[in-house]
N, C-alpha and C. Protein backbone atom coordinates (compact mmCIF):
# COMPACT_ATOMS: atom_id res chain seq x y z
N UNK A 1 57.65 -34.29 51.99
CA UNK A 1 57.80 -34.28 50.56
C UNK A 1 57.17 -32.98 50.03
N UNK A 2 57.96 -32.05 49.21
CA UNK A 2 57.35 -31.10 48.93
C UNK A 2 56.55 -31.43 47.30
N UNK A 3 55.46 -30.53 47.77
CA UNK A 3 54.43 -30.87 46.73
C UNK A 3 54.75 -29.79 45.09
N UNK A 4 55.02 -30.19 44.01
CA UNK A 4 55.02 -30.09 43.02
C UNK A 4 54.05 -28.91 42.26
N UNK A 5 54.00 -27.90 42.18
CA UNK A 5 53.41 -26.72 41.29
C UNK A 5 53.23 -27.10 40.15
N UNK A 6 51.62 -26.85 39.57
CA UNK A 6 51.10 -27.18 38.51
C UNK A 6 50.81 -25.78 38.20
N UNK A 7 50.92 -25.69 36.15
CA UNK A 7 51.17 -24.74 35.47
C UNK A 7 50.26 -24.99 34.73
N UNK A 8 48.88 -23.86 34.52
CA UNK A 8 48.19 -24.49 33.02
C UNK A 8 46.91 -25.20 33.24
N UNK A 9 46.29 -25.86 32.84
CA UNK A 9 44.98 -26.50 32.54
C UNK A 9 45.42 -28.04 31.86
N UNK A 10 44.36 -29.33 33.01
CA UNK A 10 44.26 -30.43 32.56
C UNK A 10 43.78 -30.86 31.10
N UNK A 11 43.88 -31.71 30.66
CA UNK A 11 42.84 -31.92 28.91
C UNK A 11 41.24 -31.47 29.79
N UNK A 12 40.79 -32.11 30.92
CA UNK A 12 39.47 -32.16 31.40
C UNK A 12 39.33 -30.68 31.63
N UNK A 13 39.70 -29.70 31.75
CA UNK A 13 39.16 -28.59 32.15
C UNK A 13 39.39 -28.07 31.28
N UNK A 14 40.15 -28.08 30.27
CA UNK A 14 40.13 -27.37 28.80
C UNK A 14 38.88 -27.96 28.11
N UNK A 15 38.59 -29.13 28.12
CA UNK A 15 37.48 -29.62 27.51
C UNK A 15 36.01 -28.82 28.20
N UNK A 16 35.88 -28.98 29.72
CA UNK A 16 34.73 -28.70 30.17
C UNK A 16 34.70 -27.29 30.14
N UNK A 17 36.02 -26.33 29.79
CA UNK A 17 35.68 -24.51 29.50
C UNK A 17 35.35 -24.71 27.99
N UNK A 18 35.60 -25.45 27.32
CA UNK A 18 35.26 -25.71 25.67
C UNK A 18 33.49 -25.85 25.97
N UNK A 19 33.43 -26.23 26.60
CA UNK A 19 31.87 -27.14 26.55
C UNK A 19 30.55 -25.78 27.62
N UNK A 20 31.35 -25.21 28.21
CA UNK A 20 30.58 -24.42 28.88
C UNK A 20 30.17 -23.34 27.89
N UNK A 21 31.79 -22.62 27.22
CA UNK A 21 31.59 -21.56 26.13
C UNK A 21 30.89 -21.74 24.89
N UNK A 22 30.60 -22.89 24.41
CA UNK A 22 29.50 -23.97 23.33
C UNK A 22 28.36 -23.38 23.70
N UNK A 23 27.93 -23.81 25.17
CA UNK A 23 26.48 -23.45 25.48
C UNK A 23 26.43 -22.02 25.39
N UNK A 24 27.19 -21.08 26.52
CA UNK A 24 26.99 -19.77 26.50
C UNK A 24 26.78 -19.14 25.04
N UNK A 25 27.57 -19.58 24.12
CA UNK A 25 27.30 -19.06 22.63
C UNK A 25 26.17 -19.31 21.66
N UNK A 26 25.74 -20.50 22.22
CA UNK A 26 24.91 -20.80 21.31
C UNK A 26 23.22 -20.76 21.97
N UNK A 27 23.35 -20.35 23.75
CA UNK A 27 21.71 -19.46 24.35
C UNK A 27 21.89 -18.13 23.89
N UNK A 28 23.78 -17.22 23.76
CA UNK A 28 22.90 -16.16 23.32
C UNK A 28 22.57 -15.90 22.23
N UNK A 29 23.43 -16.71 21.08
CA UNK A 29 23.08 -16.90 20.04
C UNK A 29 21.60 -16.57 19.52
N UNK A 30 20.55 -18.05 19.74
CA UNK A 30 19.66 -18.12 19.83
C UNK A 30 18.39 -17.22 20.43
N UNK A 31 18.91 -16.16 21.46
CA UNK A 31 18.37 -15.38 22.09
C UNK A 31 18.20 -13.83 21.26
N UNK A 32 19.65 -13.98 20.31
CA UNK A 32 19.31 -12.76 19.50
C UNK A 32 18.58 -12.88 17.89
N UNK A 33 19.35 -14.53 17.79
CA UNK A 33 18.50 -14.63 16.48
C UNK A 33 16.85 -14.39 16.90
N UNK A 34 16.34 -15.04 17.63
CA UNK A 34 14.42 -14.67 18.27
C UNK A 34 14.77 -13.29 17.95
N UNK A 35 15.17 -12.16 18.97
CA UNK A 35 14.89 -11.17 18.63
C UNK A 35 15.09 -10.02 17.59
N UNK A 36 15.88 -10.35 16.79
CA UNK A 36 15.51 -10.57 15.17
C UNK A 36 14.11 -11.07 14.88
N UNK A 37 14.17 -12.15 14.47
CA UNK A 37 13.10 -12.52 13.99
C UNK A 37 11.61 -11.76 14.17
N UNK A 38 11.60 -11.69 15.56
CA UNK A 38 10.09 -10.43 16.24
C UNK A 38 10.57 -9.48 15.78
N UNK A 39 11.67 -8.72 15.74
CA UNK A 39 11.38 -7.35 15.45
C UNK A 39 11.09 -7.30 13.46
N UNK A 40 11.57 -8.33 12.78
CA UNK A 40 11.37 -8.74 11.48
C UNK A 40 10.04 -9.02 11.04
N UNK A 41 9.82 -9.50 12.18
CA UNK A 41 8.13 -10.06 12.22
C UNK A 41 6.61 -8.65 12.24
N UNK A 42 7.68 -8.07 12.90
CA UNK A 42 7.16 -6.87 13.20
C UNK A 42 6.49 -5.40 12.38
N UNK A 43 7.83 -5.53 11.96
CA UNK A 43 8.12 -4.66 11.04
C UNK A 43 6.97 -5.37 9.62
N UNK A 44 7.52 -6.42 8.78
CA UNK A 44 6.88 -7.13 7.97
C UNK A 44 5.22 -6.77 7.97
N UNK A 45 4.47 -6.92 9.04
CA UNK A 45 3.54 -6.61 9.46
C UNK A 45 2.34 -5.61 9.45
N UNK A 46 3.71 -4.41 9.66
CA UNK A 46 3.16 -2.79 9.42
C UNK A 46 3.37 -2.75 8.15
N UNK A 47 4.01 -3.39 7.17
CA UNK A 47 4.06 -2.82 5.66
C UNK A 47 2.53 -2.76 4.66
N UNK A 48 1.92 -3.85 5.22
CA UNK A 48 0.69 -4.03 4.25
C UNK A 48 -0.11 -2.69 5.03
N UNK A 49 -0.51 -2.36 6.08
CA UNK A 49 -1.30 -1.11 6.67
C UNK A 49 -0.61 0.23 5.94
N UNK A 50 0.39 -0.02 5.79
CA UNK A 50 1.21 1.07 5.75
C UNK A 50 1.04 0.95 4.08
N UNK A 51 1.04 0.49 3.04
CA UNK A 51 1.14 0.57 1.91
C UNK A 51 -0.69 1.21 1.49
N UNK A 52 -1.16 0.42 2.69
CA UNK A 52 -2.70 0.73 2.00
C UNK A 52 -3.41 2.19 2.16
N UNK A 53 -2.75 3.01 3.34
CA UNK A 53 -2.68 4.34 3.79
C UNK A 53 -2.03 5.29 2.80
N UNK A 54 -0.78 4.72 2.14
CA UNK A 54 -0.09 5.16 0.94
C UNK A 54 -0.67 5.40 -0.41
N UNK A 55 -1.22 3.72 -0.45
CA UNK A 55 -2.27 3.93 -1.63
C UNK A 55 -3.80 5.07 -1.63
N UNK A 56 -4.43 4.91 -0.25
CA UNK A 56 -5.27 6.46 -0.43
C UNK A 56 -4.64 7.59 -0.65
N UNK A 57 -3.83 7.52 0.03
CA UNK A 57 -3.49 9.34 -0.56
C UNK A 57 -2.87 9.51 -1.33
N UNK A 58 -2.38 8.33 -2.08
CA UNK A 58 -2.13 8.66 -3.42
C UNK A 58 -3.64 8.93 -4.41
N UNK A 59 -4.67 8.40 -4.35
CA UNK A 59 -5.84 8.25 -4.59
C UNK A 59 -6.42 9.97 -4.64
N UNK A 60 -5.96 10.35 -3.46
CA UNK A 60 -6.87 11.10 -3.20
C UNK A 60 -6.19 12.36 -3.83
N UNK A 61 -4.75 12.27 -4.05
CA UNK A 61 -3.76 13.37 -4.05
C UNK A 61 -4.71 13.63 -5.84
N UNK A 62 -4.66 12.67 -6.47
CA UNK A 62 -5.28 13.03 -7.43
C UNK A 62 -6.78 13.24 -7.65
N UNK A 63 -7.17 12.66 -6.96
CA UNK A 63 -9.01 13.68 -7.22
C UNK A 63 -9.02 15.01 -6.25
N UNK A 64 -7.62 15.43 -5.86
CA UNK A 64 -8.04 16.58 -5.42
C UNK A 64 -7.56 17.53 -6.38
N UNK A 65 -7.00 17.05 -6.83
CA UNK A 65 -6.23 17.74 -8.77
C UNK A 65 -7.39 17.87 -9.49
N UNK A 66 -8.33 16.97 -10.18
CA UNK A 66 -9.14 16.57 -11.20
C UNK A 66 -10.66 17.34 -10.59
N UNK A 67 -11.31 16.90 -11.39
CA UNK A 67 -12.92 17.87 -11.20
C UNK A 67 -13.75 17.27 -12.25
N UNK A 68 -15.08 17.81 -12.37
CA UNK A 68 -16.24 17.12 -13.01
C UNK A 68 -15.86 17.82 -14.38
N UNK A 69 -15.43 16.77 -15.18
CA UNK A 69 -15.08 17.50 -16.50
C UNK A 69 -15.69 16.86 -17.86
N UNK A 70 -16.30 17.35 -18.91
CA UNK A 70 -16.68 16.38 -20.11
C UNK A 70 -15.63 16.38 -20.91
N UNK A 71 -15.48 15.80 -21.79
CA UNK A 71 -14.14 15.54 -22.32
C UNK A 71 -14.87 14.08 -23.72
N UNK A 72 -15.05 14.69 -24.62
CA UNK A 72 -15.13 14.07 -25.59
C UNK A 72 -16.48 13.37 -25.25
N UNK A 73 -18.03 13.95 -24.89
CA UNK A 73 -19.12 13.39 -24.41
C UNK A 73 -19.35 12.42 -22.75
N UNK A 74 -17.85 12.65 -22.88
CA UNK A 74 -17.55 11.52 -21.70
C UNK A 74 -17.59 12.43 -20.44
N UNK A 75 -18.34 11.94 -19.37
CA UNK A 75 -18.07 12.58 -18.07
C UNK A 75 -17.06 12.20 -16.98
N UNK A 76 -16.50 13.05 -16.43
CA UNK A 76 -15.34 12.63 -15.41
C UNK A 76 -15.39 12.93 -14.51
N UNK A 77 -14.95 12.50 -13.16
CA UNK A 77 -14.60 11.03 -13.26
C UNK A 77 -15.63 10.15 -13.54
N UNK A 78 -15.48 9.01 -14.31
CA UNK A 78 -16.54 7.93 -14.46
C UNK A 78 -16.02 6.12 -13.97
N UNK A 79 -16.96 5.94 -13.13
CA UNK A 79 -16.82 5.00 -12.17
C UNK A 79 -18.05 3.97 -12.66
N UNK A 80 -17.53 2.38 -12.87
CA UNK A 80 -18.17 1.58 -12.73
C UNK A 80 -17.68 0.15 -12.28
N UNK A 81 -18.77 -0.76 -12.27
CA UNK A 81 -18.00 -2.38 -11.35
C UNK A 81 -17.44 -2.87 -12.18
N UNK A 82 -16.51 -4.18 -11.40
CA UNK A 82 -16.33 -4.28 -12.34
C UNK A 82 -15.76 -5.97 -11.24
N UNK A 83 -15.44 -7.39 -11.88
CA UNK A 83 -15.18 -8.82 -10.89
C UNK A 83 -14.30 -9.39 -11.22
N UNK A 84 -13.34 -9.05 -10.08
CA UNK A 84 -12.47 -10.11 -10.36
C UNK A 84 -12.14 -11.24 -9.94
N UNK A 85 -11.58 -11.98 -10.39
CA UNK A 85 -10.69 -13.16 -8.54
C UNK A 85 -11.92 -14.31 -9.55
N UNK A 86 -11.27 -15.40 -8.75
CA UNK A 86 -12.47 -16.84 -8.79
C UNK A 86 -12.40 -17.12 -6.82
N UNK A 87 -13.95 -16.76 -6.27
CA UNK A 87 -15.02 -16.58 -6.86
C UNK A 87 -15.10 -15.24 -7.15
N UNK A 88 -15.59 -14.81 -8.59
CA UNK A 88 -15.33 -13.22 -8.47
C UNK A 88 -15.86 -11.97 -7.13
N UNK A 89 -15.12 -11.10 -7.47
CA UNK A 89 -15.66 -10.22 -5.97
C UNK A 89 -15.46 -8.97 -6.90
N UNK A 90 -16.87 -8.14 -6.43
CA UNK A 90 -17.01 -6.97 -7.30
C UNK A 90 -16.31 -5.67 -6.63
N UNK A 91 -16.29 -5.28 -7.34
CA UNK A 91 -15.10 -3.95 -7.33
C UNK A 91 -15.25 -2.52 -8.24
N UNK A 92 -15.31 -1.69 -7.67
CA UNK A 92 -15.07 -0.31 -8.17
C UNK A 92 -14.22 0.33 -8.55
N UNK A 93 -14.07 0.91 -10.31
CA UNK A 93 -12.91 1.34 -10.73
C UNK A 93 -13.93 2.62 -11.36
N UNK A 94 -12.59 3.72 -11.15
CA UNK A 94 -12.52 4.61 -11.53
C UNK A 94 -11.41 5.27 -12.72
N UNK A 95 -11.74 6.16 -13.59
CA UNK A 95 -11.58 7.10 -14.56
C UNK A 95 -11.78 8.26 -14.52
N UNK A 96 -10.41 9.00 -13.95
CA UNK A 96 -10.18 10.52 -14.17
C UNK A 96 -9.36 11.70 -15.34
N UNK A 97 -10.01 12.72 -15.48
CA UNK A 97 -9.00 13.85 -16.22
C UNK A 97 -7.62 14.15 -15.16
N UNK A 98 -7.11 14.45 -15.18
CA UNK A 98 -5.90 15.01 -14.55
C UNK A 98 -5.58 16.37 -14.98
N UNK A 99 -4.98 17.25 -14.62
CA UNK A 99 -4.81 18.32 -15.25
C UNK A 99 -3.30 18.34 -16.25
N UNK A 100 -2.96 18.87 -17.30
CA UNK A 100 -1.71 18.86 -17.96
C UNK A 100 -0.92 19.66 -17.13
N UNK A 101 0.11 18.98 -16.49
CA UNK A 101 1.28 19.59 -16.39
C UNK A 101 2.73 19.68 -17.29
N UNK A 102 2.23 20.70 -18.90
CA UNK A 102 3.53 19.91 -19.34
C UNK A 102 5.14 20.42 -19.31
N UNK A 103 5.37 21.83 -18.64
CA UNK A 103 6.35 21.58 -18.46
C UNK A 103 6.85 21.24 -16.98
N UNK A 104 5.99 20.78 -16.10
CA UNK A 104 6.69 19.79 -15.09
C UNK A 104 6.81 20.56 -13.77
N UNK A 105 5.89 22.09 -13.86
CA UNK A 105 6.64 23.18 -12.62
C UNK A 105 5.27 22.77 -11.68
N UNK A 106 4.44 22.29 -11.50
CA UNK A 106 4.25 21.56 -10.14
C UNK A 106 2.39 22.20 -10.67
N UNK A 107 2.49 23.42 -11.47
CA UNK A 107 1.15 23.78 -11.65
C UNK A 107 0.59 23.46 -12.42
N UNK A 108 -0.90 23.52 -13.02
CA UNK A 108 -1.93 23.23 -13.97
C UNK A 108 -1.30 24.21 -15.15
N UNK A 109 -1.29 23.21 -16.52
CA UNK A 109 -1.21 23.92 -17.71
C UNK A 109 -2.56 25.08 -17.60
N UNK A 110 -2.77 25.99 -18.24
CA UNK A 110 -3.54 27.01 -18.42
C UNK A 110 -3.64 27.07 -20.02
N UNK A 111 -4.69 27.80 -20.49
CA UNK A 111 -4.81 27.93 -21.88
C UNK A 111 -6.45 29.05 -21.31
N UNK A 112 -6.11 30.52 -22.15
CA UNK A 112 -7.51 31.32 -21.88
C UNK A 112 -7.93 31.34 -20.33
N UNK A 113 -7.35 30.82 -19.30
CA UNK A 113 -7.27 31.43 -17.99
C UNK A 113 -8.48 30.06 -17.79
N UNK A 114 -8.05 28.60 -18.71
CA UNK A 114 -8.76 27.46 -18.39
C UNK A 114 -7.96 26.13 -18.02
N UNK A 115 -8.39 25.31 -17.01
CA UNK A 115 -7.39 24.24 -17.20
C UNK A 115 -7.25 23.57 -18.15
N UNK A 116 -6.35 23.34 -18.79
CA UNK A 116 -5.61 22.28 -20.12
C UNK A 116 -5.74 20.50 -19.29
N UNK A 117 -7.23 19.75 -19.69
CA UNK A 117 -7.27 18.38 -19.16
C UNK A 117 -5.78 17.60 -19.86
N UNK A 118 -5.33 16.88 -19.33
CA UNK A 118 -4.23 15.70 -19.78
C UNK A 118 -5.22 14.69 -20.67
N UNK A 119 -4.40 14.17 -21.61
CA UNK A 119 -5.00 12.82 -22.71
C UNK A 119 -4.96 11.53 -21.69
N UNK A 120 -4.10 11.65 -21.52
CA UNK A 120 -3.87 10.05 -20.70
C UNK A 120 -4.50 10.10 -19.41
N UNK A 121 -5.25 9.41 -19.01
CA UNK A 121 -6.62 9.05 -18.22
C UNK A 121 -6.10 8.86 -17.08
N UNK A 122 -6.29 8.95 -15.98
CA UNK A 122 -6.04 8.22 -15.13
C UNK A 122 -7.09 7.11 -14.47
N UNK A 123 -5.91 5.57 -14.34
CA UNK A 123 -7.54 4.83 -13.70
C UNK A 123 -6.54 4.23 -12.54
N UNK A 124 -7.89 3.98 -11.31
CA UNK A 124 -7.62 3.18 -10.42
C UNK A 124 -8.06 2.04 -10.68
N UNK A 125 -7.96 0.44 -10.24
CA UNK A 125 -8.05 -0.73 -10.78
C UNK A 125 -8.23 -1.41 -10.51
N UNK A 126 -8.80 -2.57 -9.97
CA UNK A 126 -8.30 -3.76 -9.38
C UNK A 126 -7.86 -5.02 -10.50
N UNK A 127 -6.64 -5.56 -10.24
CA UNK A 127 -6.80 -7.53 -11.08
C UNK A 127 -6.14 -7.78 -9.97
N UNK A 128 -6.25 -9.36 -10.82
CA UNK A 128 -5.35 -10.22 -9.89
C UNK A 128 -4.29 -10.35 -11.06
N UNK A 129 -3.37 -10.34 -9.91
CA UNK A 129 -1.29 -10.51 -10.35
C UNK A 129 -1.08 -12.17 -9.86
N UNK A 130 -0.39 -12.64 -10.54
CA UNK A 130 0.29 -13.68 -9.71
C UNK A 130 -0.36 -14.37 -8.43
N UNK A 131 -1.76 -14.71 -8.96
CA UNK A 131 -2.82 -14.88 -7.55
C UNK A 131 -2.95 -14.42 -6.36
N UNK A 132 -2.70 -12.95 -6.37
CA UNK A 132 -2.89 -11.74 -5.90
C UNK A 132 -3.65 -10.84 -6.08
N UNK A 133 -4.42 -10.05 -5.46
CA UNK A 133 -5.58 -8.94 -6.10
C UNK A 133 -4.96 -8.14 -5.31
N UNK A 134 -4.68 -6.46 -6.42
CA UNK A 134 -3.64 -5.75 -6.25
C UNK A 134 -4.96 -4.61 -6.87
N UNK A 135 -4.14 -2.83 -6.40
CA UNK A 135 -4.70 -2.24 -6.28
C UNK A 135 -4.04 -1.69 -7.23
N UNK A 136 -4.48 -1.17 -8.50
CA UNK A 136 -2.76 -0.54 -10.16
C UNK A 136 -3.44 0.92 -10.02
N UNK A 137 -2.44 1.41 -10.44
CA UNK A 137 -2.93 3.04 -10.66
C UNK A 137 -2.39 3.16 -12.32
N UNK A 138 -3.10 3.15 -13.32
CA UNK A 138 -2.46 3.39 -14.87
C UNK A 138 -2.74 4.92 -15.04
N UNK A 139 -1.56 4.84 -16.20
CA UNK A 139 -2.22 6.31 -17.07
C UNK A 139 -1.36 6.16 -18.18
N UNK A 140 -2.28 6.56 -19.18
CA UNK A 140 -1.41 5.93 -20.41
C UNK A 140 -0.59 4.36 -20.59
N UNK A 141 0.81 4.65 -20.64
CA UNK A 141 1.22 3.15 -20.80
C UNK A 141 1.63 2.55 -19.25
N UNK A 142 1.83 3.70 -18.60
CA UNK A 142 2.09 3.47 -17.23
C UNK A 142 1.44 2.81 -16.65
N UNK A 143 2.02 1.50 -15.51
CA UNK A 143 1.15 0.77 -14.43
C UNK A 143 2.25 1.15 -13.52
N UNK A 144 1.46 0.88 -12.09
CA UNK A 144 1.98 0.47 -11.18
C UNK A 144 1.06 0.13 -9.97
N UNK A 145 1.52 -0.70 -9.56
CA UNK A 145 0.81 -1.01 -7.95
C UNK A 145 1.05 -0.90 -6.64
N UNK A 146 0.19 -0.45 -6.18
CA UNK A 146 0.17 0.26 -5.06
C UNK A 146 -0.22 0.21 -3.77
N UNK A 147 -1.10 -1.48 -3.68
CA UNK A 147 -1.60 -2.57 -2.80
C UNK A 147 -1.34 -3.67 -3.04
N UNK A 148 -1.13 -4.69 -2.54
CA UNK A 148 -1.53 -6.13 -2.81
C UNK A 148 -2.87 -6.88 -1.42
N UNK A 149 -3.16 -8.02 -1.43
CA UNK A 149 -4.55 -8.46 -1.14
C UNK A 149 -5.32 -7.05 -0.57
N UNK A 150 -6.27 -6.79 -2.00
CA UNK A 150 -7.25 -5.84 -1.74
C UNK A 150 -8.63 -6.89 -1.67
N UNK A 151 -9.01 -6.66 -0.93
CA UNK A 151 -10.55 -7.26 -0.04
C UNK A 151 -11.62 -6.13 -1.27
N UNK A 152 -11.64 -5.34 -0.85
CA UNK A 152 -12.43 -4.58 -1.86
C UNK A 152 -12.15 -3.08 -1.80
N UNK A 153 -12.47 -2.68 -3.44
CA UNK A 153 -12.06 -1.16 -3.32
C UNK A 153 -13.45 -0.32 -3.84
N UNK A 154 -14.08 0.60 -3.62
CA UNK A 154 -15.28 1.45 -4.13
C UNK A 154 -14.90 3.11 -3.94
N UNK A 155 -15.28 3.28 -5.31
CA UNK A 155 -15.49 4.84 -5.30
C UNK A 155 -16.83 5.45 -5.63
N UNK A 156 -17.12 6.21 -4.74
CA UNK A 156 -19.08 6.63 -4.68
C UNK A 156 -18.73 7.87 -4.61
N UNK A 157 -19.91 8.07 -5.71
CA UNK A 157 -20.36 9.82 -6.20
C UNK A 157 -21.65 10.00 -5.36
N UNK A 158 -22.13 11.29 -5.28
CA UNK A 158 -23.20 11.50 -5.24
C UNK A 158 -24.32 11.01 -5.51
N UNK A 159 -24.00 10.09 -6.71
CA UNK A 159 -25.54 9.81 -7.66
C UNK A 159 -25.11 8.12 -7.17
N UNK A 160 -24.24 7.34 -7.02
CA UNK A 160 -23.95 6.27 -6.70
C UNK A 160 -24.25 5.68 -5.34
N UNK A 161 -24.09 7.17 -4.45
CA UNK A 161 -23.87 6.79 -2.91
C UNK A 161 -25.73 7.21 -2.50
N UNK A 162 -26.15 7.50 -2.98
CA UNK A 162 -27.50 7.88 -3.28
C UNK A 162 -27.81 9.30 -2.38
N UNK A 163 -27.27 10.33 -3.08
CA UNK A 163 -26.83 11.86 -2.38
C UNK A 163 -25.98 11.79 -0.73
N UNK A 164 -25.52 10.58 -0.38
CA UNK A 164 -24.88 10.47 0.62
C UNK A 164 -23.39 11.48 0.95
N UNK A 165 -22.80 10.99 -0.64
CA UNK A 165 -21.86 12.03 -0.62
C UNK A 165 -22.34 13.33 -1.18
N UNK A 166 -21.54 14.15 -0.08
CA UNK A 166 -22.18 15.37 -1.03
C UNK A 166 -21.37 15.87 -2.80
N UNK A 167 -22.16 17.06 -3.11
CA UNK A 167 -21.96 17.36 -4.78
C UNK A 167 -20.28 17.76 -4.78
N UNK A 168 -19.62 17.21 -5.85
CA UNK A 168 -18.45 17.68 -5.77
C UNK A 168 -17.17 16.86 -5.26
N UNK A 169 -17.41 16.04 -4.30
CA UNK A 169 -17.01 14.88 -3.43
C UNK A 169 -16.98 13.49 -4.32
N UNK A 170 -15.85 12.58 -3.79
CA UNK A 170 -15.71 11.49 -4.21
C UNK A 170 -15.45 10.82 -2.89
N UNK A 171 -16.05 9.39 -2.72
CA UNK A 171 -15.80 8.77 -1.48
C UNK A 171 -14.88 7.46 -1.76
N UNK A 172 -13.66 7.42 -1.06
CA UNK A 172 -12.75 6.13 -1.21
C UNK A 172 -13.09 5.49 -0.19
N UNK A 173 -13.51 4.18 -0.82
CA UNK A 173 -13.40 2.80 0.52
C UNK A 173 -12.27 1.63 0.11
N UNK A 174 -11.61 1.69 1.10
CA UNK A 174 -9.95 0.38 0.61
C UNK A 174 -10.09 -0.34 1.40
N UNK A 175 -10.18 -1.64 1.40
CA UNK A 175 -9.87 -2.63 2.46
C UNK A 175 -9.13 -3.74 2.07
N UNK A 176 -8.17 -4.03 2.61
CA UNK A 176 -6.80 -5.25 2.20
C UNK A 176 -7.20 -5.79 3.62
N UNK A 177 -6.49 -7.14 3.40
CA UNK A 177 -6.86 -8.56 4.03
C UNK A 177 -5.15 -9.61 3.49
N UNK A 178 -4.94 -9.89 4.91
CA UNK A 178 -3.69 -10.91 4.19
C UNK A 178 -3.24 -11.49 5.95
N UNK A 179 -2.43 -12.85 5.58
CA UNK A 179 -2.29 -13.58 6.86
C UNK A 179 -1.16 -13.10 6.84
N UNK A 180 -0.40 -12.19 8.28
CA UNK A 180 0.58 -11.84 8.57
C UNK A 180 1.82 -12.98 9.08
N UNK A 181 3.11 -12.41 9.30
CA UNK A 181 3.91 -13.47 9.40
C UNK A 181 3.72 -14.90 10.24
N UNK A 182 3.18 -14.28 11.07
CA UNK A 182 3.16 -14.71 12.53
C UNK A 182 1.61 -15.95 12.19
N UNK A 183 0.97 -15.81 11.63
CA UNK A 183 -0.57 -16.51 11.46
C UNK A 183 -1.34 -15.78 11.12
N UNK A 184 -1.41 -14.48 12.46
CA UNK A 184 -2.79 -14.16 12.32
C UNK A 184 -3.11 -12.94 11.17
N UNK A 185 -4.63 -12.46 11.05
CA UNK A 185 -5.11 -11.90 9.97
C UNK A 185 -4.45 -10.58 9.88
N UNK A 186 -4.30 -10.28 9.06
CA UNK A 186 -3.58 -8.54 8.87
C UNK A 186 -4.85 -8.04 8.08
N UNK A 187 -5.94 -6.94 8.81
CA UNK A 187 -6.83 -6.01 7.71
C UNK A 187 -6.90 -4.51 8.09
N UNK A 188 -6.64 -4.27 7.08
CA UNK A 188 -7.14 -2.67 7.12
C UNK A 188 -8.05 -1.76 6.38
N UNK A 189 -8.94 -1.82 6.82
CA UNK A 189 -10.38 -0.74 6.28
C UNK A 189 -10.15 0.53 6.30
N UNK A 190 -10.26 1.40 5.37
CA UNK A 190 -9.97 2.60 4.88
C UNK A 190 -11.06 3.54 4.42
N UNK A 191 -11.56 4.50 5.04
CA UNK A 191 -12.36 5.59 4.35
C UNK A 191 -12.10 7.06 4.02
N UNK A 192 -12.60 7.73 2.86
CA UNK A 192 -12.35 9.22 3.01
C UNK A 192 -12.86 9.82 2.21
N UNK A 193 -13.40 11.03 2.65
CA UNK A 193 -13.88 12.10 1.76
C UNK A 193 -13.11 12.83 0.86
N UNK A 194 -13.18 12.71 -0.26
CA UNK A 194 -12.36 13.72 -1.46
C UNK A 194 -13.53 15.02 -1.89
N UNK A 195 -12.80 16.33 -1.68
CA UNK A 195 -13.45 17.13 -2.51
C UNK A 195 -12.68 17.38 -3.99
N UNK A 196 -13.60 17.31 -4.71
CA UNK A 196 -12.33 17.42 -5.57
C UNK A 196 -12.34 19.01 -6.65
N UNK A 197 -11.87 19.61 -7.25
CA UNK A 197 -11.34 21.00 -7.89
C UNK A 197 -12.22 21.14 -9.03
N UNK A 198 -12.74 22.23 -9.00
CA UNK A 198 -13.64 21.92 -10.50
C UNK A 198 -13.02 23.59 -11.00
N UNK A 199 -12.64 24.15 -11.65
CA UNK A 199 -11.28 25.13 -11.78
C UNK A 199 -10.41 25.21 -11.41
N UNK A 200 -10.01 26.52 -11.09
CA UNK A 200 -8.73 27.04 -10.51
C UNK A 200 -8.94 27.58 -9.24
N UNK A 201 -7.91 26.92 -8.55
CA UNK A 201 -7.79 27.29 -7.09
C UNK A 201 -6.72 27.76 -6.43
């Protein structure tokens, strides 16, 4: 009896290649969503270090502009504490001159071969946002922020740091604190010496 040639696939082996390609799709599936997620995780991670490195030298970009200036009896920069948060945590804010740049070409206004100080102040800050303690940089009507969980921020003079820093110098200390994606603690402690411009340079 000759035997009969089959063409094609049973229901059972169409079902069990249905059922194999299910799994295969859905380990690698799963295999790329994870690695997503870590490299998301990752990334997420470096932003708070990375913002708080941003925020010094933005810090610093401007006391290397500014200098010991009086300005209406007032001395500059002028730095005092100041608490925020419940339980409060003390904190150092600062108040600088800036120099006028007013038409915008990158240099110090001049007037008599002197720098022209700017009206609008510049301050560094700490509050709390949205039960957040954030690091603001104002001037005039302007805010913006430039950290979020700041642990503590201090700026020390000479006469503050008790002649530690030297004359002329401003010292930034930043430290942010926050639980990263993953659990564990995310901190970054920050120091630096500012000299800062007392004329033209």
């Amino acid at each position: 009896m000759s035997s009969r040639r089959q063409y094609g696939m049973t229901l059972v082996e169409v079902m069990v290649s249905l059922v194999i390609t299910v799994i295969v799709v859905g380990v690698a599936s799963y295999v790329m969503m994870n690695a997503q997620q870590a490299d998301k995780t990752v990334r997420n991670d470096a932003v708070l270090p990375r913002r708080a490195s941003e925020a010094l030298e933005t810090i610093a970009t401007d006391l290397r502009r500014t200098g010991a200036v009086t300005i209406s009896g007032t001395q500059y920069p002028e730095t005092f504490d100041v608490s925020v948060g419940t339980p409060p945590v003390a904190h150092r804010t600062i108040r600088l001159c800036v120099p006028q740049d007013a038409d915008m070409d990158g240099a110090p206004d001049l007037l008599d071969a002197n720098l022209v100080w700017s009206t609008d102040l510049v301050e560094y800050a700490v509050d709390v946002v949205d039960g957040r303690t954030r690091l603001l940089r104002r001037q005039g009507t302007r805010e913006r922020v430039l950290v979020d969980h700041v642990d503590h921020v201090a700026f020390d003079t000479p006469n503050s740091s008790g002649w530690v820093v030297p004359v002329g110098c401003i010292r930034i200390q930043l430290s942010v604190n926050a639980l990263g994606t993953t659990g564990g603690p995310q901190t970054r402690e920050l120091t630096t010496l500012v000299r800062m411009r007392n004329g033209i340079e």
